[in-house]
Protein backbone atom coordinates (compact mmCIF):
# COMPACT_ATOMS: atom_id res chain seq x y z
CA UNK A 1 0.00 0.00 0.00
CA UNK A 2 1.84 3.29 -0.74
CA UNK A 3 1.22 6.49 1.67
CA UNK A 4 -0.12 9.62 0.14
CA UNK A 5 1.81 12.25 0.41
CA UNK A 6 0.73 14.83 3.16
CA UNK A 7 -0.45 17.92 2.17
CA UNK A 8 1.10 20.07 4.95
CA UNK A 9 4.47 18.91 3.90
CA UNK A 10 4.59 18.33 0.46
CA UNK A 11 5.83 21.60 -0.87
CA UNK A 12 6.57 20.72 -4.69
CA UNK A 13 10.29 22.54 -4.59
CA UNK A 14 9.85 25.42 -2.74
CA UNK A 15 12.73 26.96 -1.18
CA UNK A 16 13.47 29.70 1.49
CA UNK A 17 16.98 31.91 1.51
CA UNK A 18 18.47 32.33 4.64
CA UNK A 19 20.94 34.41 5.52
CA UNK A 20 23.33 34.84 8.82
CA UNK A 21 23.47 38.20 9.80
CA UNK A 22 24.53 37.85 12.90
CA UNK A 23 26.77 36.04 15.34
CA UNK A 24 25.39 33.04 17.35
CA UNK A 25 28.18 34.09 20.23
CA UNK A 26 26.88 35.44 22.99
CA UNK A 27 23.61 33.42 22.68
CA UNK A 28 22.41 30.00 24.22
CA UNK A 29 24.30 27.21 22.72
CA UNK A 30 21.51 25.43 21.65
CA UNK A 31 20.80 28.51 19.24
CA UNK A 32 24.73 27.99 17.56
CA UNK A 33 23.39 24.28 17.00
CA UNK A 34 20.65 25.49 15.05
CA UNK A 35 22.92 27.65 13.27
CA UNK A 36 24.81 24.80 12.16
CA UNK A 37 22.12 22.76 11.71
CA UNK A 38 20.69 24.84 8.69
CA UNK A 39 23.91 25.09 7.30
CA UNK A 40 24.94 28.39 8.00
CA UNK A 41 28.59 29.01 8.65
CA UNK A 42 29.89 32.44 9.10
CA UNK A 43 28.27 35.90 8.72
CA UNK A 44 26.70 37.14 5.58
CA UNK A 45 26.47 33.17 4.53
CA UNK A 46 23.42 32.56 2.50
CA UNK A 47 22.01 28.63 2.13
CA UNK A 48 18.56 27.59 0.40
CA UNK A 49 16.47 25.08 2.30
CA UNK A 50 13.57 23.33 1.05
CA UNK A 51 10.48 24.81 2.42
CA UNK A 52 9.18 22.27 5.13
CA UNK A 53 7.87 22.46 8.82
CA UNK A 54 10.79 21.27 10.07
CA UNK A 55 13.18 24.13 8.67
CA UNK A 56 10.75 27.07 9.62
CA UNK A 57 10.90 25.72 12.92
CA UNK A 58 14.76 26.10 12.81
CA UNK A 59 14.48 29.60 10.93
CA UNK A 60 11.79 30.46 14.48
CA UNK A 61 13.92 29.75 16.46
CA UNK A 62 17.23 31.81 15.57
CA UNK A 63 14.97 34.70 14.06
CA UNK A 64 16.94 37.23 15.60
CA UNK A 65 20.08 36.31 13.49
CA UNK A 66 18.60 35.03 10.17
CA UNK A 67 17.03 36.87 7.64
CA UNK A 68 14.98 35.22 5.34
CA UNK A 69 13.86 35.77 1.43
């Protein structure tokens, strides 16, 4: 039997920008580990993540030091 996709998360290749504007130092750690985790590496560093719950989670939670397009 073969699962339907679900409609929530199936975005059909849509992609955010997001960009590190700011430094994770100074901030909880956990917050640097979300840094990492979306694949941002220094400042001004710009990555493109498909657009799913999980990585607007990530984006919410470092708002402060992302931008996004």
């Amino acid at each position: 039997m073969r699962e339907m996709a679900n409609q929530r998360t199936d975005t059909k290749g849509a992609t955010v920008k997001v960009t590190l504007e700011k430094s994770p130092v100074g901030f909880d750690r956990k917050q640097l580990l979300v840094v990492r985790g979306l694949g941002l590496r220094r400042i001004r560093h710009t990555v493109e993540l498909k657009d799913t719950p999980a990585a607007r989670g990530m984006i919410h939670k470092v708002r402060h030091l992302v931008t996004v397009e």
